[in-house]
N, C-alpha and C. Protein backbone atom coordinates (compact mmCIF):
# COMPACT_ATOMS: atom_id res chain seq x y z
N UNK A 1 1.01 -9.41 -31.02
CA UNK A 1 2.19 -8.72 -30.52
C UNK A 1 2.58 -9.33 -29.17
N UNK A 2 3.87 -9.65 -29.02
CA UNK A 2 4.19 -10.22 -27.72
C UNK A 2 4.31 -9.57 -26.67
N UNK A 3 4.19 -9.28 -25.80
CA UNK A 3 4.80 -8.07 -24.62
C UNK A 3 5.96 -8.89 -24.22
N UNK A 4 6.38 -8.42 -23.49
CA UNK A 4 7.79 -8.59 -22.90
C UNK A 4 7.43 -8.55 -21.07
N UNK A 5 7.87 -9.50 -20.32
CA UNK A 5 7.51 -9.36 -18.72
C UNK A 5 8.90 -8.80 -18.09
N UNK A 6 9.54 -7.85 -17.24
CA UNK A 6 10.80 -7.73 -17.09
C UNK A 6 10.20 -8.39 -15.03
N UNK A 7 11.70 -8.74 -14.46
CA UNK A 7 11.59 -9.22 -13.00
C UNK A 7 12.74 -8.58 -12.57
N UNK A 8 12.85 -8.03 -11.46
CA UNK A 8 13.70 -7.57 -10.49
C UNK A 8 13.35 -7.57 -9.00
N UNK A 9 14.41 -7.64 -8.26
CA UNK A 9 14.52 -7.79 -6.99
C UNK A 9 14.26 -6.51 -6.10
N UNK A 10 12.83 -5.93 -5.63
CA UNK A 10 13.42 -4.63 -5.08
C UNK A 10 13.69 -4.37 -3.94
N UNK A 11 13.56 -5.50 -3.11
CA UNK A 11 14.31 -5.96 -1.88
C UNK A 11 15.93 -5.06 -1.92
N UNK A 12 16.23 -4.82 -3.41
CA UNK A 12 17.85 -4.52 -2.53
C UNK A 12 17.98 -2.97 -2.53
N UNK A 13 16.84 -2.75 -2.90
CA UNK A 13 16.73 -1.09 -2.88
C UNK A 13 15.94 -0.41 -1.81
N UNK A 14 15.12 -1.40 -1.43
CA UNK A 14 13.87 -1.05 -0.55
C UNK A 14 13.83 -1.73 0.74
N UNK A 15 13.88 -1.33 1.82
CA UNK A 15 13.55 -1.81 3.17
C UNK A 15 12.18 -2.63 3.08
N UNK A 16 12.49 -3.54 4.08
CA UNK A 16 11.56 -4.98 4.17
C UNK A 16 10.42 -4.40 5.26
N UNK A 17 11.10 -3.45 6.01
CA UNK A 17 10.24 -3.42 7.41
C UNK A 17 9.58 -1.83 7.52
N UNK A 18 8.32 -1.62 7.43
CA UNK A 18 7.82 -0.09 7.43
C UNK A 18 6.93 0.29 8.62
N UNK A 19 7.11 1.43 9.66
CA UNK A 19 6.26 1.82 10.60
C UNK A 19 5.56 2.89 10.07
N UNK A 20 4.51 2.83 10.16
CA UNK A 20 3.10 4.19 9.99
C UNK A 20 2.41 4.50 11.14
N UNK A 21 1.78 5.40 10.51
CA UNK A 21 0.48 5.71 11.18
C UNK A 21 -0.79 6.03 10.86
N UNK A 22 -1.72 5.45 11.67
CA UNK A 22 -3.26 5.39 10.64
C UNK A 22 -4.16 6.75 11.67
N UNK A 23 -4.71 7.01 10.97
CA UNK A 23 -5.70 8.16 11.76
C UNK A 23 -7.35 8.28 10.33
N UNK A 24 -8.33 8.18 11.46
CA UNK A 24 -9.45 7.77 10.75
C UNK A 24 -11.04 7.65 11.83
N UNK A 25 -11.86 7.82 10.81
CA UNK A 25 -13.12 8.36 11.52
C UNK A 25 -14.35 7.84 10.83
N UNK A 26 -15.33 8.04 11.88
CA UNK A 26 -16.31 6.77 11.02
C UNK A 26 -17.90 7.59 11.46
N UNK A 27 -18.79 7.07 11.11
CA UNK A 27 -20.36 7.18 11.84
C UNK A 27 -21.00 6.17 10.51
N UNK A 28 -22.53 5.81 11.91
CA UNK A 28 -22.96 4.78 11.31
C UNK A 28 -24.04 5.44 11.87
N UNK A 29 -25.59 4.86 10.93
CA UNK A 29 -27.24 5.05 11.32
C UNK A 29 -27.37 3.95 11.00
N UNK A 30 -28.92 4.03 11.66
CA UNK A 30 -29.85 2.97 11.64
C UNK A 30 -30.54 2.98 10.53
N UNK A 31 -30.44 1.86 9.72
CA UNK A 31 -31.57 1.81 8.44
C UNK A 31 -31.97 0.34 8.78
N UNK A 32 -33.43 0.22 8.16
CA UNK A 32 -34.09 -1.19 8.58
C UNK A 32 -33.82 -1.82 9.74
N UNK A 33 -33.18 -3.24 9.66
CA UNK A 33 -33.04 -3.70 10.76
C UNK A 33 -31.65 -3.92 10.94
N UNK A 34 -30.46 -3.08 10.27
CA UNK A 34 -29.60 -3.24 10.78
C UNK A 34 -28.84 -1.45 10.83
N UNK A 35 -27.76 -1.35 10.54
CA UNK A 35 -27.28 -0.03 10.01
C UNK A 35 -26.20 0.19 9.20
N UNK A 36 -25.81 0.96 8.29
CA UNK A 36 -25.54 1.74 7.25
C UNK A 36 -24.08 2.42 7.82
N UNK A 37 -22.85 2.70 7.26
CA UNK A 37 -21.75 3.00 8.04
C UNK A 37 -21.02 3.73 7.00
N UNK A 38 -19.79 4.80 7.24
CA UNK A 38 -19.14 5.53 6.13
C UNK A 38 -18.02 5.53 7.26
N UNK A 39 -16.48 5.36 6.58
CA UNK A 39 -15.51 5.17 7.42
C UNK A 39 -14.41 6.00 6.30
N UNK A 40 -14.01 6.79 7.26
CA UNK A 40 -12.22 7.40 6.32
C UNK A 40 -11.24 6.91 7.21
N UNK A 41 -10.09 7.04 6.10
CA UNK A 41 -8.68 6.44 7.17
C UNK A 41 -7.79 6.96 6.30
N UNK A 42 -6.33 7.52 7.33
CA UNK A 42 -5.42 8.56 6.42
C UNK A 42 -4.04 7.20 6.51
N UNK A 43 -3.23 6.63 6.43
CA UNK A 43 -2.39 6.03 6.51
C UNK A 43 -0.87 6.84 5.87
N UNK A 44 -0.27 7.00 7.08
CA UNK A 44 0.93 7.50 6.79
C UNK A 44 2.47 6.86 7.19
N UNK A 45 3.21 6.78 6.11
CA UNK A 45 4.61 6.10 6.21
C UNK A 45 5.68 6.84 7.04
N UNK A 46 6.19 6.38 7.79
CA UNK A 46 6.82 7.12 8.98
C UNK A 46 8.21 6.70 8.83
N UNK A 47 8.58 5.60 8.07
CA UNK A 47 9.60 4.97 7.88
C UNK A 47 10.36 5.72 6.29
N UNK A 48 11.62 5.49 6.01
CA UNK A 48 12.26 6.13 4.99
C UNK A 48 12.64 4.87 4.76
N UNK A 49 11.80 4.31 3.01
CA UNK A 49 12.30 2.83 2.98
C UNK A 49 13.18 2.77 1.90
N UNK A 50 13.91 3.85 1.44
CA UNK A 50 14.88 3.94 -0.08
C UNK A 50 16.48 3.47 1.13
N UNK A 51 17.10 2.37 0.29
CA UNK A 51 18.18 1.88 0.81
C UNK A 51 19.25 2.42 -0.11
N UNK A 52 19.01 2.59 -1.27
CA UNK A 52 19.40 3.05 -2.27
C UNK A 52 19.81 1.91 -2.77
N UNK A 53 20.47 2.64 -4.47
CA UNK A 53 21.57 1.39 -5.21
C UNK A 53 20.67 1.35 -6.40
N UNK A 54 20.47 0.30 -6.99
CA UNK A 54 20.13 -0.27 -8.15
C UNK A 54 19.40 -1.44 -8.31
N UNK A 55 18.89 -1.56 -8.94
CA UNK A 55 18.13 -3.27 -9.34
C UNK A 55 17.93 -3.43 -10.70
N UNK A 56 18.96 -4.63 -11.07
CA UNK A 56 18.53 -5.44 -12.54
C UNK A 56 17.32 -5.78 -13.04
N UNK A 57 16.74 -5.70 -14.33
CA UNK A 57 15.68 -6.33 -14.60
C UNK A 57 16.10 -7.43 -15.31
N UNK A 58 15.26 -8.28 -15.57
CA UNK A 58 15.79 -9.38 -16.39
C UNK A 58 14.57 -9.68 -16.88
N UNK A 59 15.17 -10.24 -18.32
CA UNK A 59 13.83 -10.94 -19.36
C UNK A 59 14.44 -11.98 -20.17
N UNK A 60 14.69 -13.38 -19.17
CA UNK A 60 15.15 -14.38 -19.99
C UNK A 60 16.83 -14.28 -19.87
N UNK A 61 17.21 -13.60 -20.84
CA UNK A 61 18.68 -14.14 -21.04
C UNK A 61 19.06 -12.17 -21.15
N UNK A 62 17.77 -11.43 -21.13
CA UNK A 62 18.18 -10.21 -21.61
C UNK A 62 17.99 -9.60 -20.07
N UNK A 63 19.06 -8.60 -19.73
CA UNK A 63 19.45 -7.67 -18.39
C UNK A 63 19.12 -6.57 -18.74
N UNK A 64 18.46 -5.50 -18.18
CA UNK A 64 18.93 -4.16 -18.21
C UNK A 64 18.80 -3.60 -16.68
N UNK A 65 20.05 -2.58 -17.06
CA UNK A 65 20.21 -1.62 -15.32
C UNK A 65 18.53 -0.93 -14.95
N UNK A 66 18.38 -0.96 -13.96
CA UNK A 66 16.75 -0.47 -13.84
C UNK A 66 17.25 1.04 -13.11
N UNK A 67 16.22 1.44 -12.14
CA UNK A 67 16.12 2.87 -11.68
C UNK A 67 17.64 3.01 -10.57
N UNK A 68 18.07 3.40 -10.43
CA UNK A 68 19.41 3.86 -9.13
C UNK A 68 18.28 5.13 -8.80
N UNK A 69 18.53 4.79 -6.92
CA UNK A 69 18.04 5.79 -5.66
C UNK A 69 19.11 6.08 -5.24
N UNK A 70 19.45 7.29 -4.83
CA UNK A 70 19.94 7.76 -3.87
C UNK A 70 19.88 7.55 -2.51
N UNK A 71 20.81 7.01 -1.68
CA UNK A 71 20.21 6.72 -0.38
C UNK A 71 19.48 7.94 0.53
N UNK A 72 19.62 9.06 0.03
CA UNK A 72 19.23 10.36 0.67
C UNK A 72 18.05 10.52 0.44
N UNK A 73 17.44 10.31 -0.67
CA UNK A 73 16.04 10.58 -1.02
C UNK A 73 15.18 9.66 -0.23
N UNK A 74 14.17 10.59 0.17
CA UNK A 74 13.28 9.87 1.23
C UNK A 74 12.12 9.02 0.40
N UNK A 75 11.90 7.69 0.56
CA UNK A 75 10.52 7.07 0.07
C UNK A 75 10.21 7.01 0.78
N UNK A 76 8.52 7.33 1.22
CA UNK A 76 7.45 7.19 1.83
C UNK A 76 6.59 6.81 1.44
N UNK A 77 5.57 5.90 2.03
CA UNK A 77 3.67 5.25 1.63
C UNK A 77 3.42 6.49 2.14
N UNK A 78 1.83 6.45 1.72
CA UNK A 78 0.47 6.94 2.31
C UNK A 78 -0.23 6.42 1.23
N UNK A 79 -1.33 6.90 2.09
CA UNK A 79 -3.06 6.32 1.01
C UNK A 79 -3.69 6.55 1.88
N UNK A 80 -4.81 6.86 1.29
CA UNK A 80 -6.14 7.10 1.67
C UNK A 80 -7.09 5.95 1.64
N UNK A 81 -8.09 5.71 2.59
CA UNK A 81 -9.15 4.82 2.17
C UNK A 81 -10.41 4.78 2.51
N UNK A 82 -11.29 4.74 2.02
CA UNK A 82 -12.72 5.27 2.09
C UNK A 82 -13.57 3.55 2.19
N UNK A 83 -14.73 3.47 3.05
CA UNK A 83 -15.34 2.25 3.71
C UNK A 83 -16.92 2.57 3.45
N UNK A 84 -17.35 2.01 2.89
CA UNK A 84 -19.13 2.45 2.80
C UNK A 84 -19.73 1.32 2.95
N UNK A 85 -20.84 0.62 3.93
CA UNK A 85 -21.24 -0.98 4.20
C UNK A 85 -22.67 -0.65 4.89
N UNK A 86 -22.87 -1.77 5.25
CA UNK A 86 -24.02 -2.10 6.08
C UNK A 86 -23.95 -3.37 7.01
N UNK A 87 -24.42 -2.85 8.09
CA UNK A 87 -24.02 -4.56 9.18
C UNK A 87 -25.37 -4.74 9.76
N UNK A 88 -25.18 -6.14 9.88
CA UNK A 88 -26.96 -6.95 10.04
C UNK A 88 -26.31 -7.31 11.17
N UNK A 89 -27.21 -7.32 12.24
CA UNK A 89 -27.17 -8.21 13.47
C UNK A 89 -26.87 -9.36 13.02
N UNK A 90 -26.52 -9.94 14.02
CA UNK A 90 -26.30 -11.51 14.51
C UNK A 90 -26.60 -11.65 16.05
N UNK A 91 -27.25 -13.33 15.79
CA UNK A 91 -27.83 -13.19 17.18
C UNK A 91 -29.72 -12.47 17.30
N UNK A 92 -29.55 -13.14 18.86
CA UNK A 92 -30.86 -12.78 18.88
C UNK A 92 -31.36 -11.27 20.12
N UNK A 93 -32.56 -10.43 19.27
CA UNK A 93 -32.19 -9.73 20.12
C UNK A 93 -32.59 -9.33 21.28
């Protein structure tokens, strides 16, 4: 079965440039000879990046109209992200 790939531009719907804000917290112990670390981080979109309008898809020679935004409706990022590691010295101590 073939799939089909569609391409569109969402540059003309979506702002290029986004300001956030990150807020996030961490602790680390000592295990062996180095230590063990757990890190959260909240990342939030501060920017409203819907320009609105429309974007074509295209597949080859075939077009279709894709999603229309409203310029009123707000798009925003966020995400969450979670960090779990271990760090070895370097160096002598």
């Amino acid at each position: 079965m073939a799939s089909l790939t569609w391409v569109g531009d969402l540059t003309e719907i979506l702002k290029r440039t986004e300001y956030g804000a990150v807020f996030g917290a961490g602790m680390s112990f000592p295990v062996w000879k180095g230590s063990a670390f757990i890190e959260g981080r909240y990342a939030l979109g501060l920017t409203n990046l819907n320009k609105g309008g429309s974007v074509n898809l295209t597949n080859g020679s075939l077009v279709l109209s894709g999603p229309e935004t409203d310029p009123r409706d707000e798009i925003k990022t966020k995400g969450l992200q979670i960090m779990v590691g271990y760090q070895l010295p370097l160096g002598a101590e």
